[in-house]
PDB file of N, CA and C in Angstrom:
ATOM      1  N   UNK A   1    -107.822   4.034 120.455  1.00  0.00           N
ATOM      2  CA  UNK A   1    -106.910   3.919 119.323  1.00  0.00           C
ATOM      3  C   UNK A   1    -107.547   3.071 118.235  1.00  0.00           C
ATOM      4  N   UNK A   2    -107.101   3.161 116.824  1.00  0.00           N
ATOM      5  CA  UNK A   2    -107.334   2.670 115.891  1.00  0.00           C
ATOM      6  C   UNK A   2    -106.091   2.017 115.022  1.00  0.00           C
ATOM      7  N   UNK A   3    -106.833   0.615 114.291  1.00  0.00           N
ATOM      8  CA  UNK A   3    -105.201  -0.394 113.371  1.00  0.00           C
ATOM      9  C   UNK A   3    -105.376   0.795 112.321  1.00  0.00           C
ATOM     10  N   UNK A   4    -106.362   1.641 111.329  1.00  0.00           N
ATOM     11  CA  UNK A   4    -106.099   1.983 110.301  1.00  0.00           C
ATOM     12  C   UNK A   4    -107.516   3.270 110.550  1.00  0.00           C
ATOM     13  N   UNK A   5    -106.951   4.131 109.625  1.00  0.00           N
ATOM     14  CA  UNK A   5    -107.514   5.239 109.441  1.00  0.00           C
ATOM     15  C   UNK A   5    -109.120   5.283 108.911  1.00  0.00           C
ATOM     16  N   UNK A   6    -110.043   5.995 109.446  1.00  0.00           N
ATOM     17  CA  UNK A   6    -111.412   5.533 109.050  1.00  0.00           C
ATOM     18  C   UNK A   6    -111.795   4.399 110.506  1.00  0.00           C
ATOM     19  N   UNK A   7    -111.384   3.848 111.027  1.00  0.00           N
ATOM     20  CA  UNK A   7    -111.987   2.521 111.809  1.00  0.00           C
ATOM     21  C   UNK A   7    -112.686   2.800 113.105  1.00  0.00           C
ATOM     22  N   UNK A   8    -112.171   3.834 113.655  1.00  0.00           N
ATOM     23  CA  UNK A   8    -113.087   4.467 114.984  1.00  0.00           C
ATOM     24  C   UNK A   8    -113.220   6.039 114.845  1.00  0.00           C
ATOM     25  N   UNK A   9    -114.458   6.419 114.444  1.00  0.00           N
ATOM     26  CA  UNK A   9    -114.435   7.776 114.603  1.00  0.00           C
ATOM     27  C   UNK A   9    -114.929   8.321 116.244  1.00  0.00           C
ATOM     28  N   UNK A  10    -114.823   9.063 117.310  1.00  0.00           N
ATOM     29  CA  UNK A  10    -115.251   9.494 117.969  1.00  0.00           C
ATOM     30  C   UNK A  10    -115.944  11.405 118.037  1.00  0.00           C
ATOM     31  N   UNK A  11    -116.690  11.352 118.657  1.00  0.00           N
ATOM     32  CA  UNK A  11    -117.526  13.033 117.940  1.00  0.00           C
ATOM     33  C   UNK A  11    -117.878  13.790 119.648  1.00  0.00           C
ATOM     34  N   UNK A  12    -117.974  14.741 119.873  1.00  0.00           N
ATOM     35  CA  UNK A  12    -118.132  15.657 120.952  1.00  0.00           C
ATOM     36  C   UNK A  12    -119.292  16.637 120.176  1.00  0.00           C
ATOM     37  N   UNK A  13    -119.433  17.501 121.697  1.00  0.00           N
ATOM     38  CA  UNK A  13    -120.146  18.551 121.217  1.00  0.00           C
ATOM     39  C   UNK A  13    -119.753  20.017 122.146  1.00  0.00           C
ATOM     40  N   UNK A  14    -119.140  20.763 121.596  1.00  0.00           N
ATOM     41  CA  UNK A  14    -118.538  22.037 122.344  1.00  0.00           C
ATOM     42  C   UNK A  14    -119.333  23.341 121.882  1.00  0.00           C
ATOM     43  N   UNK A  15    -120.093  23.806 123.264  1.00  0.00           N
ATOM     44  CA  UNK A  15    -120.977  24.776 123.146  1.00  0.00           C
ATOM     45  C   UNK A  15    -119.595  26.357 123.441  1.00  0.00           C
ATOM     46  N   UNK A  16    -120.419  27.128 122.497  1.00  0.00           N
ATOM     47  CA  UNK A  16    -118.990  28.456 122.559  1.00  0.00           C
ATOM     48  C   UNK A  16    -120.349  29.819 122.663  1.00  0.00           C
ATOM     49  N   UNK A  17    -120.055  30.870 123.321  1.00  0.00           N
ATOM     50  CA  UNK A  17    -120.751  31.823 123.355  1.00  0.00           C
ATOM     51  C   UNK A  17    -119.925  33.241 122.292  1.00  0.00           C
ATOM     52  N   UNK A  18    -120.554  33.774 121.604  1.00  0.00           N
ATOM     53  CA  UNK A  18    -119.833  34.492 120.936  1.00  0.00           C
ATOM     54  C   UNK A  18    -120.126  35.815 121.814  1.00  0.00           C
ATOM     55  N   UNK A  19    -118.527  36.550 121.696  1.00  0.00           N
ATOM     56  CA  UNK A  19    -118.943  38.112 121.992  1.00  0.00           C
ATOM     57  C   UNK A  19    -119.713  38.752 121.655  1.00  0.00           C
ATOM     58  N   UNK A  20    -120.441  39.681 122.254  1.00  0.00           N
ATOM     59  CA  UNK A  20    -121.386  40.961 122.125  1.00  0.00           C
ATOM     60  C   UNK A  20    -122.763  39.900 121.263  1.00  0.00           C
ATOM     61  N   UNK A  21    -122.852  38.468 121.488  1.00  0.00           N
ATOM     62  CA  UNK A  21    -124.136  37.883 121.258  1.00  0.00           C
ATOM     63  C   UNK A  21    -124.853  36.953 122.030  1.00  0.00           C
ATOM     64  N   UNK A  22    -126.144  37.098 122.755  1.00  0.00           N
ATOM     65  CA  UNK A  22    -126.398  36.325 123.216  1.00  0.00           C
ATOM     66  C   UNK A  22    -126.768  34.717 122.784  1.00  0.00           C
ATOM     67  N   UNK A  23    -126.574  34.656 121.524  1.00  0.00           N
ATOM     68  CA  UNK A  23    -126.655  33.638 120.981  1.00  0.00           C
ATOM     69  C   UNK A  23    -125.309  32.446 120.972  1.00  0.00           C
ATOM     70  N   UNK A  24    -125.407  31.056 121.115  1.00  0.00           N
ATOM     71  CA  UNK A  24    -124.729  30.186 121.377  1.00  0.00           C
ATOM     72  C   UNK A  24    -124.302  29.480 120.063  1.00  0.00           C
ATOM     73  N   UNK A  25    -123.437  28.692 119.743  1.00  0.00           N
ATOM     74  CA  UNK A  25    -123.006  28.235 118.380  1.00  0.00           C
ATOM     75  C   UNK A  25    -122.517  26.689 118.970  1.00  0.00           C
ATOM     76  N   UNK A  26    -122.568  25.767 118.565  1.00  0.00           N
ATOM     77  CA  UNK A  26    -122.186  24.249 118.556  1.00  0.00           C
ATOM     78  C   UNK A  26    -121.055  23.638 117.671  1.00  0.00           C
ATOM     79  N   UNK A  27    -120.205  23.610 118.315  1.00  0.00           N
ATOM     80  CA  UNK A  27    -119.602  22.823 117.061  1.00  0.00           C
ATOM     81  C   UNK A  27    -118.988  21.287 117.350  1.00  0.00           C
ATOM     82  N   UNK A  28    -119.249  20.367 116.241  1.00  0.00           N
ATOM     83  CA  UNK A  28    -119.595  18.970 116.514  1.00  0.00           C
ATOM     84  C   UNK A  28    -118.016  18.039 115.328  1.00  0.00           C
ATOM     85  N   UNK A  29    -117.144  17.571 116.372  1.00  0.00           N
ATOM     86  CA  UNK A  29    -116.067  17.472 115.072  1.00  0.00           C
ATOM     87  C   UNK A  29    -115.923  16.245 115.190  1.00  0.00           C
ATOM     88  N   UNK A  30    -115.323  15.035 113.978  1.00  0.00           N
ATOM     89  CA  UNK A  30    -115.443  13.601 114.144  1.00  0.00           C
ATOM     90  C   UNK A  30    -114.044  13.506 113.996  1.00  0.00           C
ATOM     91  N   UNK A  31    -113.332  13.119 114.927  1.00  0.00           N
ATOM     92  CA  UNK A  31    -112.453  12.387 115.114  1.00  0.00           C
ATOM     93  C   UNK A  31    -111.848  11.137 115.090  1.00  0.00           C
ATOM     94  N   UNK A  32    -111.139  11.300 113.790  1.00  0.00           N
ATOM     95  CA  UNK A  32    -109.905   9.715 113.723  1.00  0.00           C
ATOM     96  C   UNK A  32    -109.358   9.305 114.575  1.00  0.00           C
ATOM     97  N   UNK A  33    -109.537   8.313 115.658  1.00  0.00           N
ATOM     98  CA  UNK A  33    -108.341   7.890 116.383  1.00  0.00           C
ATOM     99  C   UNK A  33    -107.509   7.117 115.980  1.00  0.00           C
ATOM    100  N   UNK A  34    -107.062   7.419 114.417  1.00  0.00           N
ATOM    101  CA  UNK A  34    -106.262   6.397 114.561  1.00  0.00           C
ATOM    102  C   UNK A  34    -104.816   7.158 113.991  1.00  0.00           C
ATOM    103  N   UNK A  35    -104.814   8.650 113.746  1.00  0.00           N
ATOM    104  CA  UNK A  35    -104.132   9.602 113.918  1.00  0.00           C
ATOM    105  C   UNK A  35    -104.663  11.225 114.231  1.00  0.00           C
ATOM    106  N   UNK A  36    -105.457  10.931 114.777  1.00  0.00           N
ATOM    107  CA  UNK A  36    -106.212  12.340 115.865  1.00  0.00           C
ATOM    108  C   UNK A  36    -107.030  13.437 115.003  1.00  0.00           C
ATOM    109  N   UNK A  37    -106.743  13.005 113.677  1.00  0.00           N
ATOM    110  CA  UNK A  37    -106.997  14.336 112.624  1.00  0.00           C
ATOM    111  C   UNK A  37    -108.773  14.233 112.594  1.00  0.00           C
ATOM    112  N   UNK A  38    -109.099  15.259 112.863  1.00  0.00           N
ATOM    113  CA  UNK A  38    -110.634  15.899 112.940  1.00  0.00           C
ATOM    114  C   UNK A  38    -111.030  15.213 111.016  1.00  0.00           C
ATOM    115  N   UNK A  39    -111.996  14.331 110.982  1.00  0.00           N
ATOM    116  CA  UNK A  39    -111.971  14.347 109.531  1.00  0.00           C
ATOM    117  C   UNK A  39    -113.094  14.539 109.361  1.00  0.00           C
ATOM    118  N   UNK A  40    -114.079  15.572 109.786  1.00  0.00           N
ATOM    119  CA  UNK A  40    -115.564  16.403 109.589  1.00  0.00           C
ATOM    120  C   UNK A  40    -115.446  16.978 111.075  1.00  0.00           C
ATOM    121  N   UNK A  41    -116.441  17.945 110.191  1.00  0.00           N
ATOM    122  CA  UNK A  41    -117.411  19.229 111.351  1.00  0.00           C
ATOM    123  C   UNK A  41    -118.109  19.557 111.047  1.00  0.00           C
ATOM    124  N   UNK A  42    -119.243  19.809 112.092  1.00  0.00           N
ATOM    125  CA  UNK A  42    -120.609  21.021 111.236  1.00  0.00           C
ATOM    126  C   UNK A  42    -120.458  22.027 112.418  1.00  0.00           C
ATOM    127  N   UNK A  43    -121.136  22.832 112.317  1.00  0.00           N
ATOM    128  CA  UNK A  43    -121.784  23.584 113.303  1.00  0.00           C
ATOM    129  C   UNK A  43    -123.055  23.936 113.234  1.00  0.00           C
ATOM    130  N   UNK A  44    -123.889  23.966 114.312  1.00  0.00           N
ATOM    131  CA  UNK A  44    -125.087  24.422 114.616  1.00  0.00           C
ATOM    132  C   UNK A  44    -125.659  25.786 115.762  1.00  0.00           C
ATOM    133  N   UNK A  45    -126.972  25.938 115.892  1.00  0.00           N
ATOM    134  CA  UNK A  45    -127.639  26.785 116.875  1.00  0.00           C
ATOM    135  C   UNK A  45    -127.975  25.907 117.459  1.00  0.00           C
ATOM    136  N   UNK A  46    -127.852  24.952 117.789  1.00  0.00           N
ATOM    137  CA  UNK A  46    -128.807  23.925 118.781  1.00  0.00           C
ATOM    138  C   UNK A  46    -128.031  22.549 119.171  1.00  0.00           C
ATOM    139  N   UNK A  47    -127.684  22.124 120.499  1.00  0.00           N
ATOM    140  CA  UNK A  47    -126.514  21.623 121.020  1.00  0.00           C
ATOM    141  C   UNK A  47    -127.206  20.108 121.825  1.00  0.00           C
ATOM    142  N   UNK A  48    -128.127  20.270 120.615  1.00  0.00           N
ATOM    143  CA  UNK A  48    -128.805  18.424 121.137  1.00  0.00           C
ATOM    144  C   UNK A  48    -128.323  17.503 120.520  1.00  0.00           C
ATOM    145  N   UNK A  49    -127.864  16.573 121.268  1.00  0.00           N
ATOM    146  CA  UNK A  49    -127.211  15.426 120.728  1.00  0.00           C
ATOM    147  C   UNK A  49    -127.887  14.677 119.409  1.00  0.00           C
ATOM    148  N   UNK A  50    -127.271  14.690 118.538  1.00  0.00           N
ATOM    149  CA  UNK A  50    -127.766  13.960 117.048  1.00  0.00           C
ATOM    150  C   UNK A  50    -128.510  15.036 116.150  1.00  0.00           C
ATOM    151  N   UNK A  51    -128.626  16.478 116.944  1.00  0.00           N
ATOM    152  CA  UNK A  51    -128.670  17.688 115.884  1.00  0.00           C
ATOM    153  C   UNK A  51    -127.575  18.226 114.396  1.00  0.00           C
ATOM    154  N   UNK A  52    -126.654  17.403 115.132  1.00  0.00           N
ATOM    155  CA  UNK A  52    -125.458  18.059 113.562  1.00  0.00           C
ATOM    156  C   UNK A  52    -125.209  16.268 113.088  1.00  0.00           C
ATOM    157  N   UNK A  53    -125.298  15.699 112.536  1.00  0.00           N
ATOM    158  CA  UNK A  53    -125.201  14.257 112.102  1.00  0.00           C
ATOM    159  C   UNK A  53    -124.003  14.423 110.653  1.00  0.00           C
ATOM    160  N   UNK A  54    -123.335  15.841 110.310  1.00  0.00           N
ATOM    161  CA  UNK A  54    -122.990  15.959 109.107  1.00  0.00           C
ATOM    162  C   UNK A  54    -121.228  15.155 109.638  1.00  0.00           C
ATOM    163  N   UNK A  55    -121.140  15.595 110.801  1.00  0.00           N
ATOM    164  CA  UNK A  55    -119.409  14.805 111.128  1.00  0.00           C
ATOM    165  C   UNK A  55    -119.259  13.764 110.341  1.00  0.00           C
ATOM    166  N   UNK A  56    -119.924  12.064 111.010  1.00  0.00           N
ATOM    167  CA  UNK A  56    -119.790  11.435 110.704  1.00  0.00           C
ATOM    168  C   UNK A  56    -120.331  11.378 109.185  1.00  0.00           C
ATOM    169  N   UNK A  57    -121.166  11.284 108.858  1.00  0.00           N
ATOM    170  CA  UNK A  57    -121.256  11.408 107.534  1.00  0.00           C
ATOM    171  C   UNK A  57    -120.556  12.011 106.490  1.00  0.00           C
ATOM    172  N   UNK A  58    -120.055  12.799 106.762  1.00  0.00           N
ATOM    173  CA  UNK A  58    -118.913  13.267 106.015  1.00  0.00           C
ATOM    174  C   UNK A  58    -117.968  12.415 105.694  1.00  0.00           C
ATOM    175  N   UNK A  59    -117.416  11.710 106.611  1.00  0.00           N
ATOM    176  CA  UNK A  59    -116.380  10.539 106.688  1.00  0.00           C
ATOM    177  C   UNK A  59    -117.056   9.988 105.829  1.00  0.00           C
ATOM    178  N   UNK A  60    -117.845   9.410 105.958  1.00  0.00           N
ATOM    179  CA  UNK A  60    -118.442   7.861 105.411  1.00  0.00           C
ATOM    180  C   UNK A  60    -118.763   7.799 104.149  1.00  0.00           C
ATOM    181  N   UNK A  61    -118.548   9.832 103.221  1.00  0.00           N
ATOM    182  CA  UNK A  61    -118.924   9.334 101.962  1.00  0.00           C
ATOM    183  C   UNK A  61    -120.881   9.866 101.658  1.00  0.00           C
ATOM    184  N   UNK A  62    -121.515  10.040 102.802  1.00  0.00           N
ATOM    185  CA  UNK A  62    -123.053  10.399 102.725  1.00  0.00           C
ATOM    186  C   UNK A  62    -122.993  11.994 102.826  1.00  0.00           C
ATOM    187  N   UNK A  63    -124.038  12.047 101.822  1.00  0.00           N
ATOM    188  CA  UNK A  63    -124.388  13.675 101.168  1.00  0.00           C
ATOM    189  C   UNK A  63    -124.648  14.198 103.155  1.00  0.00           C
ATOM    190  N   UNK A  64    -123.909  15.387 103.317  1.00  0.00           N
ATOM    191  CA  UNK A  64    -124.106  16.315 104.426  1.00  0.00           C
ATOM    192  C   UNK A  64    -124.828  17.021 104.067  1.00  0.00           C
ATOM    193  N   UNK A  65    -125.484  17.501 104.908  1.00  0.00           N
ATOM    194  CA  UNK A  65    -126.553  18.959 105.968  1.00  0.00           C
ATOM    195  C   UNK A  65    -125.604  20.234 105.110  1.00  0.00           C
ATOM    196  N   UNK A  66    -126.306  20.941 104.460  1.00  0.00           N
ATOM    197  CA  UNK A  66    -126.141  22.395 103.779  1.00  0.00           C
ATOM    198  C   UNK A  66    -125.052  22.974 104.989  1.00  0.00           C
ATOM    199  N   UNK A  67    -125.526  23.233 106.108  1.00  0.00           N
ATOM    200  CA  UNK A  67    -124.427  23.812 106.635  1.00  0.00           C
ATOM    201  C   UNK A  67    -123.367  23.442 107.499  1.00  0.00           C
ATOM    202  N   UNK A  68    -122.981  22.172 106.782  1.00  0.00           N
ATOM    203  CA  UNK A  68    -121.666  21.518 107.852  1.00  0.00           C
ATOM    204  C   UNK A  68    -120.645  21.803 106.373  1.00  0.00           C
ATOM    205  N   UNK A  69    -119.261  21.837 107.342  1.00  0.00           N
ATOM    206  CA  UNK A  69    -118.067  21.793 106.552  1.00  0.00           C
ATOM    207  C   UNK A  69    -117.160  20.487 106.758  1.00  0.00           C
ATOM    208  N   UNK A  70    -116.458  19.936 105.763  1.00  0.00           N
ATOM    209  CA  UNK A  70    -115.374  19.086 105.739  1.00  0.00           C
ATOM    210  C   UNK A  70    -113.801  19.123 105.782  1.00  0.00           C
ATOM    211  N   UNK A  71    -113.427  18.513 106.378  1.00  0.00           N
ATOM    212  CA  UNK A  71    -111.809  19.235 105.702  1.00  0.00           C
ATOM    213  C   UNK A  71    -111.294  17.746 105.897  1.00  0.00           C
ATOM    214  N   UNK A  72    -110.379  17.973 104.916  1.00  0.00           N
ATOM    215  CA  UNK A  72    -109.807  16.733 104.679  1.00  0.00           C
ATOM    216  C   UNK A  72    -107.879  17.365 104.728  1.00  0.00           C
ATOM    217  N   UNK A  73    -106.909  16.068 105.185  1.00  0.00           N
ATOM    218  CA  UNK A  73    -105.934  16.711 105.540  1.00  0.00           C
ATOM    219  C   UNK A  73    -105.092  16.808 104.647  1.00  0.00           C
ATOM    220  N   UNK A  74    -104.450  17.767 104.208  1.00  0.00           N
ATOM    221  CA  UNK A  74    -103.299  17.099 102.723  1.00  0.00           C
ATOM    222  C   UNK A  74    -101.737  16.987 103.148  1.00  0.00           C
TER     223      UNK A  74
END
């Protein structure tokens, strides 16, 4: 848990296989605990730890990796 929003992000990494591809996709999301809301994601081809770095950075305000997305909650 977190006193205020921004103060602990926590991040995973969930490998997904897509239909009819043998190819694998990563997706890496940073989590607020201090109301659960995902506040970055990227996704990648490659499921090594510290390969997608755009999560947290996203939060923090630092220019992201071309192919990560943000969402912010309204």
């Amino acid at each position: 848990s977190a006193a205020a929003p921004g103060e602990v992000l926590v991040t995973d990494i969930t490998e997904f296989r897509l239909p009819d591809d043998p190819r694998k996709v990563y997706l890496s999301p940073a989590v607020d605990l201090f109301d659960g809301d995902v506040a970055a994601f990227s996704e990648t081809a490659t499921g090594r730890a510290g390969s997608s770095p755009a999560a947290p950075r996203a939060r923090c305000g630092a220019p992201a990796p071309r192919a990560s997305s943000a969402r912010t909650r309204r």
